[in-house]
C-alpha atoms as a PDB file:
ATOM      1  CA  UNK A   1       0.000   0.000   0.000  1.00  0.00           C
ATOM      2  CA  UNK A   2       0.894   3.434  -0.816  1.00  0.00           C
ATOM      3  CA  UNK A   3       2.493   5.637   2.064  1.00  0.00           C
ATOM      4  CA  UNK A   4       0.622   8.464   3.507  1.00  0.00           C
ATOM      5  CA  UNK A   5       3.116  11.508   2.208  1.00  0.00           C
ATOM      6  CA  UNK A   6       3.193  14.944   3.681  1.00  0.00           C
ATOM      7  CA  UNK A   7       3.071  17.851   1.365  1.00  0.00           C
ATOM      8  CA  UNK A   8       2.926  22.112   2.694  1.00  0.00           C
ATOM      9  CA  UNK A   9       0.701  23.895   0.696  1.00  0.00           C
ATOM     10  CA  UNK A  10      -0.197  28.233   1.054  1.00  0.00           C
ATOM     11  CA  UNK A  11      -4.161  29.406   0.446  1.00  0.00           C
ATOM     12  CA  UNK A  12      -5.144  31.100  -1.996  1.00  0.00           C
ATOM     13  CA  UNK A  13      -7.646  34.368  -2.173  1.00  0.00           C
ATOM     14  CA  UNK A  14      -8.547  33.982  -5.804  1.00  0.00           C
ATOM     15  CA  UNK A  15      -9.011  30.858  -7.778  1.00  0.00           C
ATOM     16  CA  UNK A  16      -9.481  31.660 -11.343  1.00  0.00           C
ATOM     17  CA  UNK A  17      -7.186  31.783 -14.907  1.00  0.00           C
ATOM     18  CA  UNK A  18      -5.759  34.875 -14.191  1.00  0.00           C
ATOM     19  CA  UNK A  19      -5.034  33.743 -10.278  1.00  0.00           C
ATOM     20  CA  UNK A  20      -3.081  30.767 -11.399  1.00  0.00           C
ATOM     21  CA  UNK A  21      -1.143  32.570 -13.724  1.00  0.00           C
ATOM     22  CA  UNK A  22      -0.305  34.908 -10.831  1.00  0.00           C
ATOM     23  CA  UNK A  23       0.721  31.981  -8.488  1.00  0.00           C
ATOM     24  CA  UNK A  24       2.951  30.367 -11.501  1.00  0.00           C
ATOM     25  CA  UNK A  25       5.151  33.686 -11.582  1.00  0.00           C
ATOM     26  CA  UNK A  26       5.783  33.369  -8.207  1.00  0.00           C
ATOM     27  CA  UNK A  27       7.345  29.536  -8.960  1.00  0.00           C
ATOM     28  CA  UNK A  28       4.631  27.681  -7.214  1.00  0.00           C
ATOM     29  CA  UNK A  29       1.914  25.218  -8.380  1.00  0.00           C
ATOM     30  CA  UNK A  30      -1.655  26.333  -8.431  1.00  0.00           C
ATOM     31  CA  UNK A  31      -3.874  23.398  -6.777  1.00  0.00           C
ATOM     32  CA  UNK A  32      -7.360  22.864  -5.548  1.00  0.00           C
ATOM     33  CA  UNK A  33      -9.127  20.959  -3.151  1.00  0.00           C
ATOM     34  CA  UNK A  34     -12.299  19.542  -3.182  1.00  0.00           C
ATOM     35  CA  UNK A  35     -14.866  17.081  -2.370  1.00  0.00           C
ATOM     36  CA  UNK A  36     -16.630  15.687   0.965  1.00  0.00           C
ATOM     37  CA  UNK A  37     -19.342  17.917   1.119  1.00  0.00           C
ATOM     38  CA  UNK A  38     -17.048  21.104   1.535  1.00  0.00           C
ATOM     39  CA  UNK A  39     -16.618  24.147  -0.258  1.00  0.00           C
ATOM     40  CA  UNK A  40     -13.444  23.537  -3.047  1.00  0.00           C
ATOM     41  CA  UNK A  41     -10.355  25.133  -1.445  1.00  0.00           C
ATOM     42  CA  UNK A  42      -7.928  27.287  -3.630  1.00  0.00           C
ATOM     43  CA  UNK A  43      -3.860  26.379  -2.721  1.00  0.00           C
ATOM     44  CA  UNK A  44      -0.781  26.755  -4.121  1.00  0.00           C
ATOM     45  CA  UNK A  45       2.337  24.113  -3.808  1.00  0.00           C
ATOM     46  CA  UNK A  46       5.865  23.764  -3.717  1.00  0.00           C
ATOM     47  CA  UNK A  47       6.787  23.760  -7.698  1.00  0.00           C
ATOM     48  CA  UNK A  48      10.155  21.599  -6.879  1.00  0.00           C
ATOM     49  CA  UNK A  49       8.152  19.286  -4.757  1.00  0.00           C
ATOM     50  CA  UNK A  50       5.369  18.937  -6.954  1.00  0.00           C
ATOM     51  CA  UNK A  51       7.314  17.722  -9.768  1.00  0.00           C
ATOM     52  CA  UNK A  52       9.660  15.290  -7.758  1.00  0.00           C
ATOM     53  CA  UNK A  53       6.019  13.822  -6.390  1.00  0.00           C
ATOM     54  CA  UNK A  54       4.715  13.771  -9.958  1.00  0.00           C
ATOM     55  CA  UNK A  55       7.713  12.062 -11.671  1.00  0.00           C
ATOM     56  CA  UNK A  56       8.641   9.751  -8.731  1.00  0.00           C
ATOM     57  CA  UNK A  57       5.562   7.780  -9.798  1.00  0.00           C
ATOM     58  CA  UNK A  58       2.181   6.023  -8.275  1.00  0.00           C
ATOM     59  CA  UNK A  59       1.034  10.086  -7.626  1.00  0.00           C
ATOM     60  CA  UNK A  60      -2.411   9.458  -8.484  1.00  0.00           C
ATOM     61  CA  UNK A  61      -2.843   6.418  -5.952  1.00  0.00           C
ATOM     62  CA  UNK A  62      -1.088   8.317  -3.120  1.00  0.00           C
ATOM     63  CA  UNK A  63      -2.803   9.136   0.119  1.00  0.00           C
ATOM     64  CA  UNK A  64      -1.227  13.486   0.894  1.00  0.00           C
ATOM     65  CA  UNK A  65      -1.397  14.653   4.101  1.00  0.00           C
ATOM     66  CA  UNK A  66      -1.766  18.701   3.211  1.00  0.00           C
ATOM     67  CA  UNK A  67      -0.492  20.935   5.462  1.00  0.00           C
ATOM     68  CA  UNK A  68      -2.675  24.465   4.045  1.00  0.00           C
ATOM     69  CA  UNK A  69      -1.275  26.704   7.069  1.00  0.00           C
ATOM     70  CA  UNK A  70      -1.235  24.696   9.765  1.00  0.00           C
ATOM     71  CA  UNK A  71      -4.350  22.906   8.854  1.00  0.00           C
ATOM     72  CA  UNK A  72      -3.922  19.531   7.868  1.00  0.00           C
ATOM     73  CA  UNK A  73      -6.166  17.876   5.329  1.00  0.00           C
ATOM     74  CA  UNK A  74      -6.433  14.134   3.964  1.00  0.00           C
ATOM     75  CA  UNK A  75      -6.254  14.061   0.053  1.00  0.00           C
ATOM     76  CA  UNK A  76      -5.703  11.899  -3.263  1.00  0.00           C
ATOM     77  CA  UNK A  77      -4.346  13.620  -6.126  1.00  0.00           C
ATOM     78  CA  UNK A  78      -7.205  13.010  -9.262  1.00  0.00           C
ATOM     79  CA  UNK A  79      -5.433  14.647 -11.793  1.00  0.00           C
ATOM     80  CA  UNK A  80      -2.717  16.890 -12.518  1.00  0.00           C
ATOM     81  CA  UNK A  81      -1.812  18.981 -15.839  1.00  0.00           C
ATOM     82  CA  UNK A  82       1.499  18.882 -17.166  1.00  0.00           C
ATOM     83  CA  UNK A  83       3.299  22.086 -19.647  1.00  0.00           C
ATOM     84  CA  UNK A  84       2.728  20.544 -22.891  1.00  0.00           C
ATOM     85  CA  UNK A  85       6.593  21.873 -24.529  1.00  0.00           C
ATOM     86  CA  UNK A  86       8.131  22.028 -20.986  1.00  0.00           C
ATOM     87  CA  UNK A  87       6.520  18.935 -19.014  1.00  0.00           C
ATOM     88  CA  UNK A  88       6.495  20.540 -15.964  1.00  0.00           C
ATOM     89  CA  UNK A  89       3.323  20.779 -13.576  1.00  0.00           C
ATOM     90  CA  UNK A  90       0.623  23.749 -13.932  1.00  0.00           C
ATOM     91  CA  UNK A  91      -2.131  22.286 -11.772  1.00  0.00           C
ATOM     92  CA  UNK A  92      -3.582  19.630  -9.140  1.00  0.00           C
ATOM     93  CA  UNK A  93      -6.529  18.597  -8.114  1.00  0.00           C
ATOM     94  CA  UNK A  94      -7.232  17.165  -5.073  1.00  0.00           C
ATOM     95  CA  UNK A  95     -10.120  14.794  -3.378  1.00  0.00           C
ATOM     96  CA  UNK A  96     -10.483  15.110   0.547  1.00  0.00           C
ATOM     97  CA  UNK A  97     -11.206  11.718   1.795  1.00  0.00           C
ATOM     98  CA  UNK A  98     -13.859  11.190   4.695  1.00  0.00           C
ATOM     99  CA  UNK A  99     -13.004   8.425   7.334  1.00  0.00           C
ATOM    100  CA  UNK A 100     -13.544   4.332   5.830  1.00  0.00           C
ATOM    101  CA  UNK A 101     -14.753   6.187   2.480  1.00  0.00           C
ATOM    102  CA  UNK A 102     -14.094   3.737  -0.785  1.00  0.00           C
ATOM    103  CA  UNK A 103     -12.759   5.619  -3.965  1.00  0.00           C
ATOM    104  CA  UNK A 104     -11.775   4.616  -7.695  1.00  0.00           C
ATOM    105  CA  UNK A 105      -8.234   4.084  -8.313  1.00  0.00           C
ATOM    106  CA  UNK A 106      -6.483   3.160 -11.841  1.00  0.00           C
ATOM    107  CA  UNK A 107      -3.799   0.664 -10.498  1.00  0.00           C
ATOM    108  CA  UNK A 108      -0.585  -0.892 -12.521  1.00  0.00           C
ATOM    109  CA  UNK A 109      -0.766  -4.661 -13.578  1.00  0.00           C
ATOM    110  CA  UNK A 110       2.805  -6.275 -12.844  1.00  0.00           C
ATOM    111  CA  UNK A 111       3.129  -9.362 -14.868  1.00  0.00           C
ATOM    112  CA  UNK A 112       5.316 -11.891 -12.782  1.00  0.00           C
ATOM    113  CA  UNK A 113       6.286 -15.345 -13.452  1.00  0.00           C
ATOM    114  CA  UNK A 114       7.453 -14.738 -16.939  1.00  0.00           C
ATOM    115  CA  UNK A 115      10.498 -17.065 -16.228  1.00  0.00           C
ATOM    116  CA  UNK A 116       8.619 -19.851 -15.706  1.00  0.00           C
ATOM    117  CA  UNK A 117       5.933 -19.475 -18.403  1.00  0.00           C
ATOM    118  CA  UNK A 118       5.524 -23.279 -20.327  1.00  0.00           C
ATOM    119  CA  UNK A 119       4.568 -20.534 -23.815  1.00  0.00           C
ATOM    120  CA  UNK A 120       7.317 -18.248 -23.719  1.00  0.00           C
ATOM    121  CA  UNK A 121       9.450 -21.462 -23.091  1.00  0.00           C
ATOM    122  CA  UNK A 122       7.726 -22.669 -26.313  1.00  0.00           C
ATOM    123  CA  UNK A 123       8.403 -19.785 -28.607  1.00  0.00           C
ATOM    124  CA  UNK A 124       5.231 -17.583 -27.688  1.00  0.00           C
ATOM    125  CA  UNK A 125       4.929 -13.843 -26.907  1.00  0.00           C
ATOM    126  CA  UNK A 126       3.561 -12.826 -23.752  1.00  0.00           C
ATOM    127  CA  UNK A 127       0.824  -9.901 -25.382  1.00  0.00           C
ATOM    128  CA  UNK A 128      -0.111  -7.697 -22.301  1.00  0.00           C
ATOM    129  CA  UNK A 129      -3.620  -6.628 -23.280  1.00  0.00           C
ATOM    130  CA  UNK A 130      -4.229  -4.221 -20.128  1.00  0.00           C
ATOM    131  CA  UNK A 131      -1.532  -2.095 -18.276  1.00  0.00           C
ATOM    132  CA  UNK A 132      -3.891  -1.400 -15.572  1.00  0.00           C
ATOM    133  CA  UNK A 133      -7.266  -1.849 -14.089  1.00  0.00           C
ATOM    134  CA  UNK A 134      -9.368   0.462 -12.427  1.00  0.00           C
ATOM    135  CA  UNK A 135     -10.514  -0.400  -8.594  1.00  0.00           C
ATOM    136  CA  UNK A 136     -12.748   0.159  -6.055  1.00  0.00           C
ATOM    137  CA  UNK A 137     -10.575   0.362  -3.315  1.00  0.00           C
ATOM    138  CA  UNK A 138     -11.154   1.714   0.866  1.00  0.00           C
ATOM    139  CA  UNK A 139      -9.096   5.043   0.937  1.00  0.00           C
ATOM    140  CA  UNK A 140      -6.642   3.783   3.728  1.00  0.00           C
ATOM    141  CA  UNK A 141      -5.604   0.943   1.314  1.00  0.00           C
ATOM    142  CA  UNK A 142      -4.584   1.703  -1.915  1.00  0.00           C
ATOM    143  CA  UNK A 143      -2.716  -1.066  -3.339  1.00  0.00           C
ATOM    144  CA  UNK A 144       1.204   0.629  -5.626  1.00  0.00           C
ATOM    145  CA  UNK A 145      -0.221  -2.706  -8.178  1.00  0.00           C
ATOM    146  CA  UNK A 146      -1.901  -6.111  -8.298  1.00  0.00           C
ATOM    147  CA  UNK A 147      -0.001  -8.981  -9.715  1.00  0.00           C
ATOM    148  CA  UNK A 148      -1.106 -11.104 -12.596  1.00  0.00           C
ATOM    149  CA  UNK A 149       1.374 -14.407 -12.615  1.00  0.00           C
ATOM    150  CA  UNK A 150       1.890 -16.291 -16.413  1.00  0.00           C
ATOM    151  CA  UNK A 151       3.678 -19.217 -14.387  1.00  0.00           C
ATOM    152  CA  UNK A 152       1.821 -21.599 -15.748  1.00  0.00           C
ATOM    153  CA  UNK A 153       0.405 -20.136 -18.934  1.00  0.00           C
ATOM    154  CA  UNK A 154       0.591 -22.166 -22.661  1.00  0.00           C
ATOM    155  CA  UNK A 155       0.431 -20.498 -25.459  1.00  0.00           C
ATOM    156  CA  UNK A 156      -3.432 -19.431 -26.323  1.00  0.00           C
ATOM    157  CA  UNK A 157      -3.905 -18.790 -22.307  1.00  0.00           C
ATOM    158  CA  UNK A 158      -4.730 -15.785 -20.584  1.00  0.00           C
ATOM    159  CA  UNK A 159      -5.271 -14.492 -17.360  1.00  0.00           C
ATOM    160  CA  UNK A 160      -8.128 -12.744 -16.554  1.00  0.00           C
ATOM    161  CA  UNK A 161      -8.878 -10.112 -13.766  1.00  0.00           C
ATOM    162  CA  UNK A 162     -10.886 -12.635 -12.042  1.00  0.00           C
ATOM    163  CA  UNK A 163      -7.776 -15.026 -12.056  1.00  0.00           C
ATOM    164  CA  UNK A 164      -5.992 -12.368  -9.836  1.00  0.00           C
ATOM    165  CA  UNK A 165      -5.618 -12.421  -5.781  1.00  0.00           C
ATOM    166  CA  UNK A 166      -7.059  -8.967  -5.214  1.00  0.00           C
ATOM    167  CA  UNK A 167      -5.866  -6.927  -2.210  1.00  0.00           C
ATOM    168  CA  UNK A 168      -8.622  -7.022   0.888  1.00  0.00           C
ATOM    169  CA  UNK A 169     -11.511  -4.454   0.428  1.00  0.00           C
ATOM    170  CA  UNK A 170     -11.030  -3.636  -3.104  1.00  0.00           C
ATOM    171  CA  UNK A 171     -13.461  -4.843  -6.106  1.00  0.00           C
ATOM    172  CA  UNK A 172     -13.082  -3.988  -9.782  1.00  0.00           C
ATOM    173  CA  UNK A 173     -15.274  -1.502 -11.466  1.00  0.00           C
ATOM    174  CA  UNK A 174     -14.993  -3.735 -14.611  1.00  0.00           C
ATOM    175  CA  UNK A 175     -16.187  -6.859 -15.527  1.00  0.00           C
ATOM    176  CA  UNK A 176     -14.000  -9.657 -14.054  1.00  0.00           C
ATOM    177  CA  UNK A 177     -13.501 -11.506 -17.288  1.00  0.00           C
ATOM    178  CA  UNK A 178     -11.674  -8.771 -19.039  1.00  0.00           C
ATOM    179  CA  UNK A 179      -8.352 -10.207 -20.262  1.00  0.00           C
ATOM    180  CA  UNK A 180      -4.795  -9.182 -18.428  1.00  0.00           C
ATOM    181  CA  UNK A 181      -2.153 -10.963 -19.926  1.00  0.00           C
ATOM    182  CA  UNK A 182      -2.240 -13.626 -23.012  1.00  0.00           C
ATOM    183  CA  UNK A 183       0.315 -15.797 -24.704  1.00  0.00           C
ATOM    184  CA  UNK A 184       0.288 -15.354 -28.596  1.00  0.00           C
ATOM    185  CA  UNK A 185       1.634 -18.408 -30.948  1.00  0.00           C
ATOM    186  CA  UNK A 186       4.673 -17.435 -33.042  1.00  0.00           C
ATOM    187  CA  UNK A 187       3.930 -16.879 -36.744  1.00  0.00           C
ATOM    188  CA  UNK A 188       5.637 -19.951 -37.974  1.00  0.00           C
ATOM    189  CA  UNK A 189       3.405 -21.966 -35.294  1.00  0.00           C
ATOM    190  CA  UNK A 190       0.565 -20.163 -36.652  1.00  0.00           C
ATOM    191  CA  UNK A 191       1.538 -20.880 -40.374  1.00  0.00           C
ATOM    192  CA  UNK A 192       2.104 -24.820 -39.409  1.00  0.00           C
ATOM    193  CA  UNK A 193      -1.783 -25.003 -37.567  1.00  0.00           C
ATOM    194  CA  UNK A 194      -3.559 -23.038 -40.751  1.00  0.00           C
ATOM    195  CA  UNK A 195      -1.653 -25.337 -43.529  1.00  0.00           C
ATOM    196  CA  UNK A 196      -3.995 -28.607 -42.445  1.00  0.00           C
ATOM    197  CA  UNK A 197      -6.833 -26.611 -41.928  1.00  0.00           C
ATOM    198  CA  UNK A 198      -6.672 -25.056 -45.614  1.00  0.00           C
ATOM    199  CA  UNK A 199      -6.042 -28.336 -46.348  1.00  0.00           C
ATOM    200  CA  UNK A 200      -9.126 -30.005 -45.096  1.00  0.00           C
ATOM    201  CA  UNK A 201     -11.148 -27.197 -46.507  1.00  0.00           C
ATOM    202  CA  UNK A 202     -10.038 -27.593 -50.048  1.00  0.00           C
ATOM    203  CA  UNK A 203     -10.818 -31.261 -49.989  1.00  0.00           C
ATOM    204  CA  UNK A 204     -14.202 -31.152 -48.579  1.00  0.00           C
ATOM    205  CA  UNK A 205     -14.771 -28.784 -51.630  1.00  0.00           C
ATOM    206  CA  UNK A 206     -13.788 -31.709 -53.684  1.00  0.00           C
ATOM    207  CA  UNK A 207     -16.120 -33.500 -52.288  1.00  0.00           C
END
């Protein structure tokens, strides 16, 4: 699970295009924060340590801890905007989270086992169909990733969502059938199974 991280953030008077222009001359990172049945709450961040928490990875299924003056307030990040030429940040927005309350998170799909896979060891491709799933998950335990093993996949096999050990408390927002991981034939496998098939075809023509 995902570390509660700390983060100091100033208030803003004035929310507004012109407002977060303001608060990008002055180096920082306009933000907002919002949901839980409270009013949305203008901030601005920490430019350096916005962009270390951005590129550091698994931002958007970490639990912040923002300090806005001395008041602390329980957050997930929901999305950020990034400089198009420059790729730096230009905003955040923020979700408060209430106490045992269940959110959506988009989580990575690690593919282990790949060693040990009988259709890789065959001459098959492991195709991964989905990078990552979207969960319903409680807000104090946001799984980094879920795993999806190929151990003992043959070519033509796939592993499903509903093959994969999910993490206590969280259900997917998806259908559990949709496919993680498969292992493709090689062409010249594929060529070898078609021949007979064209085969059989052409002589129940003759017939």
């Amino acid at each position: 699970m995902s570390e509660v991280k700390q983060i100091k953030a100033v208030a803003r008077d004035r929310a507004g295009k012109g407002a977060a222009r303001a608060v990008r001359r002055q180096g920082m990172v306009p933000a907002v924060i919002y949901g839980a049945g409270q009013p949305a709450q203008a901030i601005a961040l920490d430019f350096n340590q916005t962009k270390q928490l951005i590129f550091a990875g698994h931002f958007l299924t970490t639990i912040f801890e923002i300090d806005v003056d001395g008041k602390t307030t329980r957050a997930i990040p929901r999305d950020y905007q990034l400089d198009p030429v420059k790729d730096f940040p230009v905003h955040v927005d923020f979700l408060r989270l209430a106490q045992g309350q269940a959110i959506k998170v988009v989580v990575p799909v690690h593919v282990v086992g790949q060693d040990k896979c009988p259709g890789v060891k065959r001459g098959g491709t492991l195709q991964i169909v989905e990078h990552s799933v979207e969960l319903l998950v409680p807000s104090d335990a946001i799984p980094d990733f879920i795993e999806a093993s190929v151990a003992n996949l043959d070519i033509g096999s796939s592993v499903h969502l509903s093959d994969v050990a999910l993490p206590k408390g969280a259900k997917p927002t998806s259908a559990e059938n949709v496919t993680l991981v498969t292992v493709v034939a090689p062409s010249g496998m594929k060529e070898e199974e078609a021949a007979p098939a064209a085969a059989a075809e052409g002589e129940a023509a003759k017939a």
